[in-house]
Each structure stands twice: as structure tokens, then as C-alpha cells.
PDB file of N, CA and C in Angstrom:
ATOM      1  N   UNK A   1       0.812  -1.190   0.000  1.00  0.00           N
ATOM      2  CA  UNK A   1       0.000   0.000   0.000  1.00  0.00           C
ATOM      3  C   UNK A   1       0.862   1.263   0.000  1.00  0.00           C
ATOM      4  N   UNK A   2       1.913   1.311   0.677  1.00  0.00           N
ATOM      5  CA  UNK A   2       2.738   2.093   0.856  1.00  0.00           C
ATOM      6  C   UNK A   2       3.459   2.673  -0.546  1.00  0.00           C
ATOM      7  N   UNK A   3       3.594   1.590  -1.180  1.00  0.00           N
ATOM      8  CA  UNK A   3       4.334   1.750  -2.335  1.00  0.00           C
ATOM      9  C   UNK A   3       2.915   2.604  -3.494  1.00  0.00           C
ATOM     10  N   UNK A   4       1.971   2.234  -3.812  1.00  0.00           N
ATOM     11  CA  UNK A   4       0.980   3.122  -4.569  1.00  0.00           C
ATOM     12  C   UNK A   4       1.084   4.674  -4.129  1.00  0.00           C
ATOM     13  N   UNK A   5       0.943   4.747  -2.771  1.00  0.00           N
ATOM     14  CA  UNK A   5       1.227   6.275  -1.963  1.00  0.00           C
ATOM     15  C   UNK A   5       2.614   6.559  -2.405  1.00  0.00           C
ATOM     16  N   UNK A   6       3.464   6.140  -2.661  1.00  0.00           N
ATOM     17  CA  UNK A   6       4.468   6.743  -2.950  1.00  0.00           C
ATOM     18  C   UNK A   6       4.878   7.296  -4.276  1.00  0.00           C
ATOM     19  N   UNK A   7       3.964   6.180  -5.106  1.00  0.00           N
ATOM     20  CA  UNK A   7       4.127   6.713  -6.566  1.00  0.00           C
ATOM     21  C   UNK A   7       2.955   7.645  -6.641  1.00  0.00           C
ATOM     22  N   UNK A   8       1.914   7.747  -6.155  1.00  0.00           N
ATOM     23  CA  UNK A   8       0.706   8.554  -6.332  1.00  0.00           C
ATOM     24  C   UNK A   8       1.610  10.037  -5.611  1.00  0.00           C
ATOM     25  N   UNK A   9       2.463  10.202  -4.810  1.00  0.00           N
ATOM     26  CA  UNK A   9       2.913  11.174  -4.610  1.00  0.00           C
ATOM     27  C   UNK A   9       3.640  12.056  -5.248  1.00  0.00           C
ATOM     28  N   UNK A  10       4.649  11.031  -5.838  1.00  0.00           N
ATOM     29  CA  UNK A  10       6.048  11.164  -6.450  1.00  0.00           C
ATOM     30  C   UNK A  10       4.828  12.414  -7.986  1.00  0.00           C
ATOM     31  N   UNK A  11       4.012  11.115  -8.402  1.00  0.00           N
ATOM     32  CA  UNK A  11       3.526  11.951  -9.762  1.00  0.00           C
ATOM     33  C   UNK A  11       2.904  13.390  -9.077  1.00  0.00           C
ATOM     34  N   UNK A  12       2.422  13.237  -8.296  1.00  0.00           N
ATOM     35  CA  UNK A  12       1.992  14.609  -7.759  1.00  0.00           C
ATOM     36  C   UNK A  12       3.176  15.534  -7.980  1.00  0.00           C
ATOM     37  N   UNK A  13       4.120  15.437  -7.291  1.00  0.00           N
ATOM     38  CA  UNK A  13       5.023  16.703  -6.965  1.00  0.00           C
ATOM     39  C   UNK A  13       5.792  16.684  -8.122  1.00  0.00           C
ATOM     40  N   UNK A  14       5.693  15.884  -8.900  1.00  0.00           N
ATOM     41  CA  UNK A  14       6.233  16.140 -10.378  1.00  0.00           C
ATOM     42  C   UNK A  14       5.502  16.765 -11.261  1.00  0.00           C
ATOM     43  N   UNK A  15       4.263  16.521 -11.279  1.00  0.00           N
ATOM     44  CA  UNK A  15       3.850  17.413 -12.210  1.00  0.00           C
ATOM     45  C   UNK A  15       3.272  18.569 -11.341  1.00  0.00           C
ATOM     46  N   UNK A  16       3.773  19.412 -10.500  1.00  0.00           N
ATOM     47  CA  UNK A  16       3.784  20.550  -9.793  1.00  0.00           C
ATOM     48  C   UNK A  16       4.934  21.204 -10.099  1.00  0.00           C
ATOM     49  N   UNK A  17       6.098  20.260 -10.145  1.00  0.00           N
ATOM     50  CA  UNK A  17       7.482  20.939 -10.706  1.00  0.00           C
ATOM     51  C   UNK A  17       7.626  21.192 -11.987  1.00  0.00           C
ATOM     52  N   UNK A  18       6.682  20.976 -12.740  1.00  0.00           N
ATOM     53  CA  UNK A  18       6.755  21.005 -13.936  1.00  0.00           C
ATOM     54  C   UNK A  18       5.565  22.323 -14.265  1.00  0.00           C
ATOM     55  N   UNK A  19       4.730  22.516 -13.261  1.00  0.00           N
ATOM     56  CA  UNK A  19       3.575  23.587 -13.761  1.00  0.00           C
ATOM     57  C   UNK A  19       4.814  25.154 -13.251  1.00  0.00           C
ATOM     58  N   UNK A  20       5.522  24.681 -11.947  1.00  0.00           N
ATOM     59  CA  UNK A  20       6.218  25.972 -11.319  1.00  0.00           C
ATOM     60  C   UNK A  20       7.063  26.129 -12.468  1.00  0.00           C
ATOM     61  N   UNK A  21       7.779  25.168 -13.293  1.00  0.00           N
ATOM     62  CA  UNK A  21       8.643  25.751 -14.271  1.00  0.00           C
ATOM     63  C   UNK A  21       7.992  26.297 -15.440  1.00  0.00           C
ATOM     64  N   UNK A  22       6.612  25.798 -15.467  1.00  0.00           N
ATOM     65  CA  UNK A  22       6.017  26.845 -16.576  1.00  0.00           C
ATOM     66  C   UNK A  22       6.099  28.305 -16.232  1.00  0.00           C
ATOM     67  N   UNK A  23       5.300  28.595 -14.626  1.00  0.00           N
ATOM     68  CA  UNK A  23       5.206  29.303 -13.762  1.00  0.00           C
ATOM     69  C   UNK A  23       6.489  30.542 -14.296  1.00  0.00           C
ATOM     70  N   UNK A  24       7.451  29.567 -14.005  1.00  0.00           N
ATOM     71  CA  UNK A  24       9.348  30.522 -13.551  1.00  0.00           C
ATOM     72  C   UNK A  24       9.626  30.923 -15.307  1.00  0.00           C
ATOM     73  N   UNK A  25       8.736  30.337 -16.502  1.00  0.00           N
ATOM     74  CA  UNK A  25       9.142  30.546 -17.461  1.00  0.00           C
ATOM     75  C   UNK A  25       7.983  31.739 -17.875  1.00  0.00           C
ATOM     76  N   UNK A  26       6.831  31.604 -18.169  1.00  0.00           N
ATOM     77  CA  UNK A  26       5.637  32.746 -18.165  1.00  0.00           C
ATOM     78  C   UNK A  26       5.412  33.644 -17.487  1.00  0.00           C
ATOM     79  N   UNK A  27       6.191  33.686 -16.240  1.00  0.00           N
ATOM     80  CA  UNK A  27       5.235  34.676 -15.128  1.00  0.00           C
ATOM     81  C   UNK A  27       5.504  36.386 -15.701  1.00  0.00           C
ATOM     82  N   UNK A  28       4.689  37.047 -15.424  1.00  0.00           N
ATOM     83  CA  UNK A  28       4.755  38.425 -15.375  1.00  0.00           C
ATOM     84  C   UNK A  28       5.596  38.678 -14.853  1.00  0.00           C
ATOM     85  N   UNK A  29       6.037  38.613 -13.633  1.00  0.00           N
ATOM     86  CA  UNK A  29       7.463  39.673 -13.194  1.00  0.00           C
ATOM     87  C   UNK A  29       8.373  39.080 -12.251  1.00  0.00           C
ATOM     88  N   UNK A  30       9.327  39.703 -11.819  1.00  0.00           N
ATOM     89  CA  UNK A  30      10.561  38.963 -11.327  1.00  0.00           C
ATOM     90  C   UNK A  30      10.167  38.401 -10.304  1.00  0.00           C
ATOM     91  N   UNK A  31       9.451  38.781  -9.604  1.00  0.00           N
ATOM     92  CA  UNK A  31       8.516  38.469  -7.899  1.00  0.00           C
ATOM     93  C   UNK A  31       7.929  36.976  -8.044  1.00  0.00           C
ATOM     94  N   UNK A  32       7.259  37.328  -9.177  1.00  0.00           N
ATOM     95  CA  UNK A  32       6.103  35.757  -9.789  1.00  0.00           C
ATOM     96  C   UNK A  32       7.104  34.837  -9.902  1.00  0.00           C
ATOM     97  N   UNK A  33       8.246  35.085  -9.960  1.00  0.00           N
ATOM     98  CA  UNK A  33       9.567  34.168 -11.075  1.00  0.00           C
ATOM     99  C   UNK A  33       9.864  33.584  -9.682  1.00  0.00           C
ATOM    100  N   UNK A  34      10.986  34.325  -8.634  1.00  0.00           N
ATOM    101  CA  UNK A  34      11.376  33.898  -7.984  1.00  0.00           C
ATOM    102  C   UNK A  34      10.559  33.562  -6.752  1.00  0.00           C
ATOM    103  N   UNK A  35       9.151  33.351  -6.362  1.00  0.00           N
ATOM    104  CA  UNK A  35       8.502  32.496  -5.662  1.00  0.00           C
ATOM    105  C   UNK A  35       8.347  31.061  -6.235  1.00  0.00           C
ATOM    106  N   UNK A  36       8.190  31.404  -7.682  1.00  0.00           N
ATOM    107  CA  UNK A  36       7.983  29.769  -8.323  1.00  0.00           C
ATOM    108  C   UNK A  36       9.285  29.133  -8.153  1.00  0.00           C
ATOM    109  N   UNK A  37      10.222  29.846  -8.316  1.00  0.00           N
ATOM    110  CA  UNK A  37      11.489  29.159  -7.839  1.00  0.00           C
ATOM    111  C   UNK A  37      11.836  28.487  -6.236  1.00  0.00           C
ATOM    112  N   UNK A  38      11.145  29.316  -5.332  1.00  0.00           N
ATOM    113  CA  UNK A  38      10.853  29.154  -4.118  1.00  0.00           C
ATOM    114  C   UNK A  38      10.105  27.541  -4.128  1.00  0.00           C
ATOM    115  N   UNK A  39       8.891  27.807  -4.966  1.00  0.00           N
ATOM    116  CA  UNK A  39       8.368  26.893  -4.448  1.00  0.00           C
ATOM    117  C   UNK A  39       8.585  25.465  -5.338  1.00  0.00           C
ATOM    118  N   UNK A  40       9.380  25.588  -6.328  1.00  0.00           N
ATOM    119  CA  UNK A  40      10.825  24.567  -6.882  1.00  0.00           C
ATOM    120  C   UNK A  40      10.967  24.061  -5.762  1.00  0.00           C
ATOM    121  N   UNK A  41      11.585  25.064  -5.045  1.00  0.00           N
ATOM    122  CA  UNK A  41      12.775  24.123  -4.321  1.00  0.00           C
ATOM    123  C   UNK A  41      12.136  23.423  -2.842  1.00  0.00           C
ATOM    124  N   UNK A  42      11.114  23.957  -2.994  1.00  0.00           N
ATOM    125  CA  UNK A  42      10.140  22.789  -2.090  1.00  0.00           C
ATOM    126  C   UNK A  42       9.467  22.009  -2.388  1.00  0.00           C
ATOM    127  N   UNK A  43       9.261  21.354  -3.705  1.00  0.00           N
ATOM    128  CA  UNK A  43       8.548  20.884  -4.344  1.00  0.00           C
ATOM    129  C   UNK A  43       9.762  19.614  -4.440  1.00  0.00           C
ATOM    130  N   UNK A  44      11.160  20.026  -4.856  1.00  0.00           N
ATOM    131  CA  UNK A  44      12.278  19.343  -5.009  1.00  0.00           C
ATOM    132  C   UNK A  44      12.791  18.703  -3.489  1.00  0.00           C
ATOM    133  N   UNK A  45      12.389  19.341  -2.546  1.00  0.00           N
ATOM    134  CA  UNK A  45      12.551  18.210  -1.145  1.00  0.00           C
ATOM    135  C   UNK A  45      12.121  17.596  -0.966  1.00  0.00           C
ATOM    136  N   UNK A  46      10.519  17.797  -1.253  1.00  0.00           N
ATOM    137  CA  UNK A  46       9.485  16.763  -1.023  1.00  0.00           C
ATOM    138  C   UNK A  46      10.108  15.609  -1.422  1.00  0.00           C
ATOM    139  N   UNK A  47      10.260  15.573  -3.048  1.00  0.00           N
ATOM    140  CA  UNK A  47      10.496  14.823  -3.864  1.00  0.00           C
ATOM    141  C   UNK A  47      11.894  13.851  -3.399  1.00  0.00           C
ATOM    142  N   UNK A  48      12.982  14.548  -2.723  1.00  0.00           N
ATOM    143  CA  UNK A  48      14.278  13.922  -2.091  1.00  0.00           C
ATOM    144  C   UNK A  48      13.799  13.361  -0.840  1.00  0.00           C
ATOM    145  N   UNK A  49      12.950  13.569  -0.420  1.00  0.00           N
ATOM    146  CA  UNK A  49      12.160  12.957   0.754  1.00  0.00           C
ATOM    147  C   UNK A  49      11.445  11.978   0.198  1.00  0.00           C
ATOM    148  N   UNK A  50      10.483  11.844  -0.696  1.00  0.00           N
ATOM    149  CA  UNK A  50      10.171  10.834  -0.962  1.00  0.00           C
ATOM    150  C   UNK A  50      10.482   9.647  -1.572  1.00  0.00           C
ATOM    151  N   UNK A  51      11.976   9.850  -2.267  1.00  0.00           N
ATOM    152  CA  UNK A  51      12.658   9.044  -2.842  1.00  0.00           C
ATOM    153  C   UNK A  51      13.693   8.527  -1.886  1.00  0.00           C
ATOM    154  N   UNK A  52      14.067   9.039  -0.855  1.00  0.00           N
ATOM    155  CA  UNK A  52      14.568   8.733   0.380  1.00  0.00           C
ATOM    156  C   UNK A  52      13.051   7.608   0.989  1.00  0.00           C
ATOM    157  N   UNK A  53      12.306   8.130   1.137  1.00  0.00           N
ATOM    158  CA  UNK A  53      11.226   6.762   1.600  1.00  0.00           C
ATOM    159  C   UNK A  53      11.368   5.572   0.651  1.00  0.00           C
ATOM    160  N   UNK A  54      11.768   5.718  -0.306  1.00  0.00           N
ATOM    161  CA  UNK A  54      11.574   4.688  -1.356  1.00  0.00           C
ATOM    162  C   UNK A  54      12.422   3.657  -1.179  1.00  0.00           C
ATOM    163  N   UNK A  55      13.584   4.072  -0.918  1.00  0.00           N
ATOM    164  CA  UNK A  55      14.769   3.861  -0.866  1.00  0.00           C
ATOM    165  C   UNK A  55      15.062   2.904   0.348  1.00  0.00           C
ATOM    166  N   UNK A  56      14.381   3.446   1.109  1.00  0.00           N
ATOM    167  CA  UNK A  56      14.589   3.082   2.542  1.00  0.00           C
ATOM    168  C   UNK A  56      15.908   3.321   3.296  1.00  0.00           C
ATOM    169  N   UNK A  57      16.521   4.635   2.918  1.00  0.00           N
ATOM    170  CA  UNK A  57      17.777   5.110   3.592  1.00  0.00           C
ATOM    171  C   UNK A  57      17.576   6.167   3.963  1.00  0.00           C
ATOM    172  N   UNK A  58      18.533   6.998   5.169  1.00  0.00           N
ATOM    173  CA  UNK A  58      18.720   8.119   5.834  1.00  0.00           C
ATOM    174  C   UNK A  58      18.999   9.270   5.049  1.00  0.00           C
ATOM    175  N   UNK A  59      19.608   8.512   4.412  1.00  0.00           N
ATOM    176  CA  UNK A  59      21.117   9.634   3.705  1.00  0.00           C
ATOM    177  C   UNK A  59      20.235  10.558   2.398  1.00  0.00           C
ATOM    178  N   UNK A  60      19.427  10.602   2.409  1.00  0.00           N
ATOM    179  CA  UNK A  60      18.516  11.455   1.234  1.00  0.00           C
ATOM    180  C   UNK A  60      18.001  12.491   2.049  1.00  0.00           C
ATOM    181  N   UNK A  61      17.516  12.163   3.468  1.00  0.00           N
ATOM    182  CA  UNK A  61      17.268  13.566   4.219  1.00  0.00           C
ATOM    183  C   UNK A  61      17.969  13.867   4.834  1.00  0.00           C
ATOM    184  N   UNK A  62      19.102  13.659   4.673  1.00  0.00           N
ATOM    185  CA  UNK A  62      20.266  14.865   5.102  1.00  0.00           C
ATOM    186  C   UNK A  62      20.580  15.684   3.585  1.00  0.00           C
ATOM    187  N   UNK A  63      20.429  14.767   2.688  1.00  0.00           N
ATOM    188  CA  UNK A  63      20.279  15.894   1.793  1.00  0.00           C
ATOM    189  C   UNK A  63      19.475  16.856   1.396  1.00  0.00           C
ATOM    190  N   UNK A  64      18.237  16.624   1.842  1.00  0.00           N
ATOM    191  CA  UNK A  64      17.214  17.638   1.794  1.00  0.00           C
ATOM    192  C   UNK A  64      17.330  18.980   2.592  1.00  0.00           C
ATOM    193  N   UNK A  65      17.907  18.497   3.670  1.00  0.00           N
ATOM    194  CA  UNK A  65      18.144  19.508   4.791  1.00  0.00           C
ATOM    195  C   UNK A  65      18.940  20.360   4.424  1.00  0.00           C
ATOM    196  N   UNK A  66      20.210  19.903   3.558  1.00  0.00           N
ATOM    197  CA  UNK A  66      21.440  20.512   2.930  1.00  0.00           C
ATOM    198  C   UNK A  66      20.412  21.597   2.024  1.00  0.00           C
ATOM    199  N   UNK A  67      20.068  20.917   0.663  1.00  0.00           N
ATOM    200  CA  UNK A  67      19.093  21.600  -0.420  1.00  0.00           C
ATOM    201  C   UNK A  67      17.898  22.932   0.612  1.00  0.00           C
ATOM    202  N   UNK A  68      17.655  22.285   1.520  1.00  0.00           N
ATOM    203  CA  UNK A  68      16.240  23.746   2.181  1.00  0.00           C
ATOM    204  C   UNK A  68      17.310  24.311   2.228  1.00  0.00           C
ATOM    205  N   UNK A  69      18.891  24.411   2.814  1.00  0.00           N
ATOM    206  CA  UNK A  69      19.274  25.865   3.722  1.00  0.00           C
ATOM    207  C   UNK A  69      19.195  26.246   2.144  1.00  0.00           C
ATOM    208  N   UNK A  70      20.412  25.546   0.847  1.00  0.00           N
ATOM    209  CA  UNK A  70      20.592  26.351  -0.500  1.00  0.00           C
ATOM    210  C   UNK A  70      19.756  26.413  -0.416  1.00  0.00           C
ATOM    211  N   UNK A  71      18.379  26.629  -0.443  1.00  0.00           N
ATOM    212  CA  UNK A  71      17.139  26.935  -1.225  1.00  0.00           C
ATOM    213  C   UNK A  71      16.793  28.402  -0.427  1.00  0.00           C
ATOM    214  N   UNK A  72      16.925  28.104   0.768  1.00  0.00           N
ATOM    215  CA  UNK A  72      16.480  29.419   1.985  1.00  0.00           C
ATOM    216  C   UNK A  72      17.787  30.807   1.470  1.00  0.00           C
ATOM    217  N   UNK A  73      19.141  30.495   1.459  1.00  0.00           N
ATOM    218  CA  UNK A  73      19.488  31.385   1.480  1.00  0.00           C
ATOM    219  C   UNK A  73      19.674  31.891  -0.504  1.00  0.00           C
ATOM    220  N   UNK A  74      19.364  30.921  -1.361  1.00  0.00           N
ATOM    221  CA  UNK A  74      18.803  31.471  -2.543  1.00  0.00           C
ATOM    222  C   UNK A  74      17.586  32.262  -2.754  1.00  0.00           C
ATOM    223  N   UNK A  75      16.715  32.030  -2.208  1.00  0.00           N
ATOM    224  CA  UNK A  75      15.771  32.754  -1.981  1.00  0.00           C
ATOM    225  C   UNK A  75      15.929  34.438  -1.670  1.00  0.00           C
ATOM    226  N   UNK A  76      16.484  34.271  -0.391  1.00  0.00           N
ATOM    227  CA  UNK A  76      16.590  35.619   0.236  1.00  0.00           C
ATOM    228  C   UNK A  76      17.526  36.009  -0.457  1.00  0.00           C
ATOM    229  N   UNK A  77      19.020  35.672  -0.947  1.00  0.00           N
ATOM    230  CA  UNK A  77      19.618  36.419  -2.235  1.00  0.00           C
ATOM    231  C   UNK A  77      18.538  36.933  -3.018  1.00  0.00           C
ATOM    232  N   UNK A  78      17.835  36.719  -4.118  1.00  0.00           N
ATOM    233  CA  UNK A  78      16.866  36.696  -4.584  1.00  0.00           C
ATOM    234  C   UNK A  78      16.317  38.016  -4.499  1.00  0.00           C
ATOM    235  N   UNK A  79      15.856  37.837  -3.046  1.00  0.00           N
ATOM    236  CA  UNK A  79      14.613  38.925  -2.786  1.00  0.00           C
ATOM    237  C   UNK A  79      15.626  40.182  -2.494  1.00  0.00           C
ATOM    238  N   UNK A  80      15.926  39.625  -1.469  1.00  0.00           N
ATOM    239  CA  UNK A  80      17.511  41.193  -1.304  1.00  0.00           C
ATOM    240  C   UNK A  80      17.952  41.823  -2.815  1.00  0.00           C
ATOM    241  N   UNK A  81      18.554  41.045  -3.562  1.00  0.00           N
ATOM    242  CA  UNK A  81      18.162  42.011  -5.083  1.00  0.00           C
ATOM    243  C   UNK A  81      17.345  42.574  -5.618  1.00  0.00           C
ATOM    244  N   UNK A  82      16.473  41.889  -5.637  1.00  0.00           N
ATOM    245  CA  UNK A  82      15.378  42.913  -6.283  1.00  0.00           C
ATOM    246  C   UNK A  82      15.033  44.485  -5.256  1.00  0.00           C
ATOM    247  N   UNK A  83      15.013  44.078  -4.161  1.00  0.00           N
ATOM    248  CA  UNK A  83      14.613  45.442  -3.443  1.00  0.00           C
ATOM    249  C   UNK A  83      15.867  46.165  -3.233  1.00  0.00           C
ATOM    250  N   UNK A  84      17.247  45.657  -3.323  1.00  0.00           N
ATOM    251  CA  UNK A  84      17.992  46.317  -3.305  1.00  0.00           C
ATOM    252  C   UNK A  84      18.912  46.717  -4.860  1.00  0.00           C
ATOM    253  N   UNK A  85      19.090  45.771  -5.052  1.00  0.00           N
ATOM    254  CA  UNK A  85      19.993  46.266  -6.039  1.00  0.00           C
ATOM    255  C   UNK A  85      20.912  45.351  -6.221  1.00  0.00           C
ATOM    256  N   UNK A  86      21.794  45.205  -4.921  1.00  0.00           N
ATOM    257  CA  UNK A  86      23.014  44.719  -4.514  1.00  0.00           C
ATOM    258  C   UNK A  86      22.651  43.479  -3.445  1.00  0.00           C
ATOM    259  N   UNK A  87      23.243  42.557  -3.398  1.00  0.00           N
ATOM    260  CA  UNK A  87      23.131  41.479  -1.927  1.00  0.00           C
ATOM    261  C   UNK A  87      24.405  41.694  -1.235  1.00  0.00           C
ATOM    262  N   UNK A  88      25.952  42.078  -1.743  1.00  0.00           N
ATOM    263  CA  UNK A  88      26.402  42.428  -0.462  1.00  0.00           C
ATOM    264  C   UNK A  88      26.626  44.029  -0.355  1.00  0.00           C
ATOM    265  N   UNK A  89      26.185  44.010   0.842  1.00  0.00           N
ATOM    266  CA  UNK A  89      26.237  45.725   1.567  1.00  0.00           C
ATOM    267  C   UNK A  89      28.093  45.839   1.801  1.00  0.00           C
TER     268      UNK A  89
END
């Protein structure tokens, strides 16, 4: 049973990563762009999380954990540019 939930998931968050990259490719403006990118890169843990369940090993969510901080402090690069200009002061 476990295993249907996992593929019924997996297709989920794949074709979500695939609507955000429409998203990051169409959107109106830089804001629209880099949330869809945001929400990439949560869409992309899930996904290392769930292939880590698949797997039945540890070692995929330590990589996820690795991927949120890149994702957290890409983000806020990100946003710090646009309102600023510059990311380092």
C-alpha cells in the first residue's frame, strides 16, 4: 500500500514541478519568477524525501536539509536584489 502512496505522490510533486517551471518561465514579473522558484525548491525536497522513503535510507534527508538551507538562502539572495539592487552591503 505504501508503495501506490508513494508513486501517487512522487507523480503529484512532479507534475507541480513542472507547472512551477512553466510558472518561472511565463510569469509576469521577477517576484512571480522567484517564488515559483521558491516553491521549486520545495517541491524538489518533497520529492528527495520521498525518494529517500523509497529507498529506505537516511542519507537522502540529510540531503534535503542541505538543499532547504541552499534553497532558503537562494531565496533571500533573490529577494535582497530585487529590493535592493546589490546582496552584499
Amino acid at each position: 500500500m505504501i508503495t501506490y502512496a508513494l508513486i501517487f505522490a512522487i507523480t503529484c510533486y512532479s507534475m507541480a514541478l513542472l507547472f512551477n517551471l512553466f510558472r518561472v518561465v511565463k510569469a509576469p514579473g521577477v517576484t512571480d519568477r522567484v517564488l515559483a522558484l521558491d516553491t521549486m525548491a520545495i517541491n524538489a525536497i518533497a520529492m528527495i524525501v520521498l525518494f529517500g522513503i523509497w529507498e529506505g535510507t537516511a542519507l537522502f534527508f540529510e540531503a534535503s536539509i542541505l538543499y532547504a538551507m541552499t534553497g532558503f538562502v537562494a531565496t533571500v539572495s533573490f529577494a535582497k536584489f530585487i529590493l535592493r539592487g546589490d546582496i552584499i552591503e
